[in-house]
N, C-alpha and C. Protein backbone atom coordinates (compact mmCIF):
# COMPACT_ATOMS: atom_id res chain seq x y z
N UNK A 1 188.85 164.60 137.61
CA UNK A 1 190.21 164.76 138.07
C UNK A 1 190.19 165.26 139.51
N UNK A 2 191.27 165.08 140.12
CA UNK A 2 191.62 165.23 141.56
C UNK A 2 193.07 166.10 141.66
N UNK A 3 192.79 167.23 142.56
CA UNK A 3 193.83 167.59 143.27
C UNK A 3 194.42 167.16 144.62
N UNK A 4 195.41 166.92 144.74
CA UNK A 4 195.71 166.40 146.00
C UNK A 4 196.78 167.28 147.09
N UNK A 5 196.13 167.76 148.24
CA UNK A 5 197.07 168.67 148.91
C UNK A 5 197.95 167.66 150.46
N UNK A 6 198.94 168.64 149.97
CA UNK A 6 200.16 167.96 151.22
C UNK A 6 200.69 169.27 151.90
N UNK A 7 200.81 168.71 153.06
CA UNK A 7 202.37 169.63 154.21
C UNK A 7 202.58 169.02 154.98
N UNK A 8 203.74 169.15 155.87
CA UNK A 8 204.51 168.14 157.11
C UNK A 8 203.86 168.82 158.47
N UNK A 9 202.86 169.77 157.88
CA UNK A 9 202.07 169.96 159.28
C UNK A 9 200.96 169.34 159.56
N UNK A 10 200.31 168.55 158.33
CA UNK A 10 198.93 168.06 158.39
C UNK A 10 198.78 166.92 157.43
N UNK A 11 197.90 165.84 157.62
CA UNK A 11 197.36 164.55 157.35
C UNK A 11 196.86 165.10 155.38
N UNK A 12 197.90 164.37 154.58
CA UNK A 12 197.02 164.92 153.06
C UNK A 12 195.61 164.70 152.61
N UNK A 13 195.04 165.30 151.19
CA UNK A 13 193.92 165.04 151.55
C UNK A 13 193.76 165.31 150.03
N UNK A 14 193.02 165.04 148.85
CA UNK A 14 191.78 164.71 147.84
C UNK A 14 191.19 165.63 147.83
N UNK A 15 191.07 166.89 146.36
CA UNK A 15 189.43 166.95 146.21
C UNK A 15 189.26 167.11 144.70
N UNK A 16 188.20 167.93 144.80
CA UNK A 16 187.68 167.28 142.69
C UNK A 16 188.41 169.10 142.42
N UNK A 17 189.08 168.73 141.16
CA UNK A 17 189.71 169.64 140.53
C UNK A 17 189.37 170.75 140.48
N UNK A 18 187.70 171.11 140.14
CA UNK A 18 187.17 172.39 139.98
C UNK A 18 186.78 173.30 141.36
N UNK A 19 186.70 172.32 142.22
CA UNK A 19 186.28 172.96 143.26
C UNK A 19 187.79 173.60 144.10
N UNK A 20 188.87 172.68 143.92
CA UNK A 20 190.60 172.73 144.51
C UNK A 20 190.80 174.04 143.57
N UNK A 21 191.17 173.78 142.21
CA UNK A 21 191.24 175.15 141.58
C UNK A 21 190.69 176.63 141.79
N UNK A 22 189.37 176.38 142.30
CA UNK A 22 188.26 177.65 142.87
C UNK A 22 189.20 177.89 144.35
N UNK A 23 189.36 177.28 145.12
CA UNK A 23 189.80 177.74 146.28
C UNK A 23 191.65 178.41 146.12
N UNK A 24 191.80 177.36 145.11
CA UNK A 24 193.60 178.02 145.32
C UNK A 24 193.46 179.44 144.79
N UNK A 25 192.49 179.18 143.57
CA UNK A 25 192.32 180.89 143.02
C UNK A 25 191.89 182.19 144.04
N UNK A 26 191.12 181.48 144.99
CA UNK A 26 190.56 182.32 145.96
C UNK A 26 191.78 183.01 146.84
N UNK A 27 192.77 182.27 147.27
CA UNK A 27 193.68 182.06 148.10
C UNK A 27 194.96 182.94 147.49
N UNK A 28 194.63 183.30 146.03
CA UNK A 28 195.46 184.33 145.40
C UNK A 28 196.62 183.28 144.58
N UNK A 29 196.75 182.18 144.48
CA UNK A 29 197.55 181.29 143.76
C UNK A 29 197.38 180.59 142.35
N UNK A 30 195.96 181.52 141.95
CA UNK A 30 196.00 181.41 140.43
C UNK A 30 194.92 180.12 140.40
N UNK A 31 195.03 179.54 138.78
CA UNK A 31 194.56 178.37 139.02
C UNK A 31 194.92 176.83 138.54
N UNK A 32 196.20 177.33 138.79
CA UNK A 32 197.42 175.80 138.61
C UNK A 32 197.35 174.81 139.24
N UNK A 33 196.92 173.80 138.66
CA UNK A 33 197.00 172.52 139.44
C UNK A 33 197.96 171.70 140.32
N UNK A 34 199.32 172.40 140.16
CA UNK A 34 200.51 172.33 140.65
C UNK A 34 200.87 173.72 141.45
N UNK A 35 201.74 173.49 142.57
CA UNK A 35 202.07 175.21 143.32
C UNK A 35 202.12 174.72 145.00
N UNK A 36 203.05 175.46 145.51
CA UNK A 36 203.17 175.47 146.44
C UNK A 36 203.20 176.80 146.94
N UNK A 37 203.31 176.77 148.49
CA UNK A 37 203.27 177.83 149.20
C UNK A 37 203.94 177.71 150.72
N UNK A 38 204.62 178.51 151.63
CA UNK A 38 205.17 178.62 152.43
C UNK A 38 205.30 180.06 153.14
N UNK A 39 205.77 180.06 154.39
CA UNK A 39 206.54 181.24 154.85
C UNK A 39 205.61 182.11 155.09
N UNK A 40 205.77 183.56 154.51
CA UNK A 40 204.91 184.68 154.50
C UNK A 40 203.46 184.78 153.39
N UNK A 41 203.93 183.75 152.42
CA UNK A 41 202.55 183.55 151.47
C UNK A 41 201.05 182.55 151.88
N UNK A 42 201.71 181.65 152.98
CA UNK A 42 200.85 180.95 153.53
C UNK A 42 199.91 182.00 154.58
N UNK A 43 200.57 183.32 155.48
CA UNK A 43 199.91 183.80 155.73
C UNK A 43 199.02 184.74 155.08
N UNK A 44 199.25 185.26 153.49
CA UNK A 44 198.64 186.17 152.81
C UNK A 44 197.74 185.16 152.47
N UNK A 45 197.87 184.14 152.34
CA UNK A 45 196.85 183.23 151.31
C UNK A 45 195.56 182.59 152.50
N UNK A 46 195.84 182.87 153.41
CA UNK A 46 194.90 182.29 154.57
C UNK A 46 193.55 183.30 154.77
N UNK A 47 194.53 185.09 154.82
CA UNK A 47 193.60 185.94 154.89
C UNK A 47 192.91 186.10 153.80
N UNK A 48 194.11 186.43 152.51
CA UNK A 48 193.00 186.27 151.10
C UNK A 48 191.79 185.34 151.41
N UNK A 49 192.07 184.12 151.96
CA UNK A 49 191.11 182.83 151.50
C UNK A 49 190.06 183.00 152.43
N UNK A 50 189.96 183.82 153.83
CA UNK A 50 189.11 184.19 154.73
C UNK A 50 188.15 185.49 154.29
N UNK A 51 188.69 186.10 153.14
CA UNK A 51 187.88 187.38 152.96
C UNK A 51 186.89 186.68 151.66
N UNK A 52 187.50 185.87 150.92
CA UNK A 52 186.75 185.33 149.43
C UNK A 52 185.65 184.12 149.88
N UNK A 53 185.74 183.77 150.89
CA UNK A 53 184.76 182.79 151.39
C UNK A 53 183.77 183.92 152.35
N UNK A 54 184.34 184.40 153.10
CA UNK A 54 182.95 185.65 153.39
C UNK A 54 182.24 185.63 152.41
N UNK A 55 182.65 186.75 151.31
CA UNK A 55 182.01 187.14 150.15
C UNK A 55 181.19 185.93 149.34
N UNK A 56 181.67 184.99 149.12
CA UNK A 56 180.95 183.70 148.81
C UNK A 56 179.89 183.12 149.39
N UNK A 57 179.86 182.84 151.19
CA UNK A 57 179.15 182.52 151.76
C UNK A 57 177.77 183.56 151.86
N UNK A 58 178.00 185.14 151.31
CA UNK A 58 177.22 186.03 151.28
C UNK A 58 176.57 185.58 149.96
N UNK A 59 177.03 185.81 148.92
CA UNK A 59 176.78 185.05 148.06
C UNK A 59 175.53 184.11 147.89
N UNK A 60 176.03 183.33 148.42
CA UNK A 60 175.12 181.82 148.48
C UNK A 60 174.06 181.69 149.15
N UNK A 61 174.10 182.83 150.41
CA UNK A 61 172.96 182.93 151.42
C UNK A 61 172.12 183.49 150.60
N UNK A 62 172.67 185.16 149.40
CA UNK A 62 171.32 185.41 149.13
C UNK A 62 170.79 184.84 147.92
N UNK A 63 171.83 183.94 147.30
CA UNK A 63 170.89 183.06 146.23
C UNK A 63 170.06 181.89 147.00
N UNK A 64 170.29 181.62 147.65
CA UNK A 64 169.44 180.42 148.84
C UNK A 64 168.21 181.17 148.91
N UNK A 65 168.26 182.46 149.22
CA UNK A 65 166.35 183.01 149.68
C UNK A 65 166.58 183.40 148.55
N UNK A 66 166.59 183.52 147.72
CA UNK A 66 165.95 183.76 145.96
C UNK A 66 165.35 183.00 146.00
N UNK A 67 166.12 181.44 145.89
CA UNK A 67 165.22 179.88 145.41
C UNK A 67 163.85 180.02 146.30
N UNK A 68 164.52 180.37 147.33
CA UNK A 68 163.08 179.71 148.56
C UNK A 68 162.25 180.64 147.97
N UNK A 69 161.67 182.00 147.69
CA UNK A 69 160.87 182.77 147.05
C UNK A 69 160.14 182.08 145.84
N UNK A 70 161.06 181.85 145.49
CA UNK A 70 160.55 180.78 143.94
C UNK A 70 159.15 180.41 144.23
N UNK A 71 158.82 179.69 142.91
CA UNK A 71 157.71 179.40 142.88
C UNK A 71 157.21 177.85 142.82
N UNK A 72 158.22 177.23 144.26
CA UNK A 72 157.87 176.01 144.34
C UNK A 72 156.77 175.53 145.61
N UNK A 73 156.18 174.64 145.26
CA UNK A 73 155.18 173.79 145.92
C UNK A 73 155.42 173.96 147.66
N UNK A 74 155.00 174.12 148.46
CA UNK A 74 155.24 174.34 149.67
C UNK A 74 155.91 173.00 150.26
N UNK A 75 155.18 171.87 149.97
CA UNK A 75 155.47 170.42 149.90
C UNK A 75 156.70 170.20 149.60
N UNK A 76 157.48 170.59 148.81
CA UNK A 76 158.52 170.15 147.92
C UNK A 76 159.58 171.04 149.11
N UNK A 77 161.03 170.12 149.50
CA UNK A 77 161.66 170.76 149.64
C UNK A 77 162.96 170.64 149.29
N UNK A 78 164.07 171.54 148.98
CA UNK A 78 165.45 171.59 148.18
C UNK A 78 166.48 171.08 149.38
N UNK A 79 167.22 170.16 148.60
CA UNK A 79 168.62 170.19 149.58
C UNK A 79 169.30 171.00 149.17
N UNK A 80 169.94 171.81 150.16
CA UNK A 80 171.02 172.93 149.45
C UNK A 80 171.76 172.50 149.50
N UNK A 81 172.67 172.91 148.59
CA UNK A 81 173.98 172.26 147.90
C UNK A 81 174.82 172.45 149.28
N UNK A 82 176.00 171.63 149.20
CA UNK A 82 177.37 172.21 150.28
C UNK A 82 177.81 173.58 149.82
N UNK A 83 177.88 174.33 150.96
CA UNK A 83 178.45 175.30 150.68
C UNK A 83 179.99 175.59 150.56
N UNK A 84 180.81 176.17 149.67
CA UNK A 84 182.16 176.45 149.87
C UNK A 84 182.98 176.45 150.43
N UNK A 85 182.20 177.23 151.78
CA UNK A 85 183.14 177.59 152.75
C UNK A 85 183.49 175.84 153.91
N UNK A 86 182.41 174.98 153.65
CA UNK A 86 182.33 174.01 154.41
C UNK A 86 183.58 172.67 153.61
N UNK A 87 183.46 172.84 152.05
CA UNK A 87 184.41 172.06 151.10
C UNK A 87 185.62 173.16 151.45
N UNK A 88 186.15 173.70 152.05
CA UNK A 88 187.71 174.88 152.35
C UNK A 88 188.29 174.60 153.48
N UNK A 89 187.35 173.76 154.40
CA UNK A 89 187.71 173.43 156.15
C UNK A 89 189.14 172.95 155.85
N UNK A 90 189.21 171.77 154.83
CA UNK A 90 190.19 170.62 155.01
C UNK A 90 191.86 171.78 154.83
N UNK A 91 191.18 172.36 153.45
CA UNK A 91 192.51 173.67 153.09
C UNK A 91 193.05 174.46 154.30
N UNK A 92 191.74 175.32 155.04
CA UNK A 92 191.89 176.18 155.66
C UNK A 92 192.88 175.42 156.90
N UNK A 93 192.31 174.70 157.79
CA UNK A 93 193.16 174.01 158.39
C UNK A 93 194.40 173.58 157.99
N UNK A 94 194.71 173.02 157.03
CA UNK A 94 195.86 172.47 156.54
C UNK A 94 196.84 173.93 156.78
N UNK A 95 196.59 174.88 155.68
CA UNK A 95 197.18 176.53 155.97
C UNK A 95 197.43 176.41 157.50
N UNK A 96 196.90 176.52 158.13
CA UNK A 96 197.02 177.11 159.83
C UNK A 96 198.22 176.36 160.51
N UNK A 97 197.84 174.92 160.16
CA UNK A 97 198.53 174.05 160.90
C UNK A 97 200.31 174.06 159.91
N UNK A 98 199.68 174.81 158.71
CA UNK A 98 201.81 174.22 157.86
C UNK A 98 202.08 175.62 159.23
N UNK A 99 200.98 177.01 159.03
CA UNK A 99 201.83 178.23 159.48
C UNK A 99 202.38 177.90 161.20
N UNK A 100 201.73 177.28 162.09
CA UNK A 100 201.80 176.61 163.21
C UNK A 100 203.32 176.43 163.33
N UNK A 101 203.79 175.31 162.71
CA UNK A 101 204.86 174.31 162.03
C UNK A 101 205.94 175.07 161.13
N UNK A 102 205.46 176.21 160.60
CA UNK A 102 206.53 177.05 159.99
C UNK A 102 207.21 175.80 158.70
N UNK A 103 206.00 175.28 158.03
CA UNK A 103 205.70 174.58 157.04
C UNK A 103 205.65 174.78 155.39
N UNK A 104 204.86 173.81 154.75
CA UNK A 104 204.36 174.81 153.28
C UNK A 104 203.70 173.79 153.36
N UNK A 105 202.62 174.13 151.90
CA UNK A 105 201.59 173.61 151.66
C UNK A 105 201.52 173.81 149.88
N UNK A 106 201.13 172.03 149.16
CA UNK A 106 201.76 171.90 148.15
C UNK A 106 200.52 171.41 147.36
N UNK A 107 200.10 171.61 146.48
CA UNK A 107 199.31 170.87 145.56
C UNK A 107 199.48 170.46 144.40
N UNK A 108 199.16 168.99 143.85
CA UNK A 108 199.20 168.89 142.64
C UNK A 108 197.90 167.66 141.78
N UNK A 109 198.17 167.06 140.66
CA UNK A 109 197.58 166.88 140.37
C UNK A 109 197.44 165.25 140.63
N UNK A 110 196.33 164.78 140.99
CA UNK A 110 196.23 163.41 141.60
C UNK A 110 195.50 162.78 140.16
């Protein structure tokens, strides 16, 4: 399944449900596949969403040197997954540009 986000400040955009749900939750909007946002919540939900991707990206850095410690082959090497904060660009932007525009920003289920 797909969530799909819209605002009249920015170009819409697609992503996979679990990962859209993880970020709206991040962003303090629960984890409804449907919901909008505007006004003064678009700015709470930008900072929320800037402090939970810190913490995430911390996160991920120190499970990244866990793996590398591991006990794999020197030869062998891992692609690391995308990180979070890099799948949030399309959101994060979108936020900036509705608050820009004095907009909202809407999601539902595609």
């Amino acid at each position: 399944m797909f969530i799909k986000f819209e605002s009249n400040g920015s170009a819409p955009f697609i992503m996979q449900s679990a990962i859209a749900q993880q970020l709206v939750s991040m962003m303090g909007q629960g984890t409804e596949t449907d919901g909008s946002i505007s006004g003064q919540a678009i700015l709470d939900a930008i900072s929320t969403l800037e402090k939970a991707l810190a913490q995430q990206l911390e996160a991920e850095v120190s499970a990244s040197n866990e793996v590398r410690k591991g006990a794999l082959p020197q030869d062998e090497e891992i692609e690391p997954p995308l990180p979070l904060n890099a799948r949030a660009v399309p959101l994060m932007r979108m936020l900036q540009s509705a608050k820009a525009v004095d907009s909202f920003v809407m999601w539902r289920l595609e």
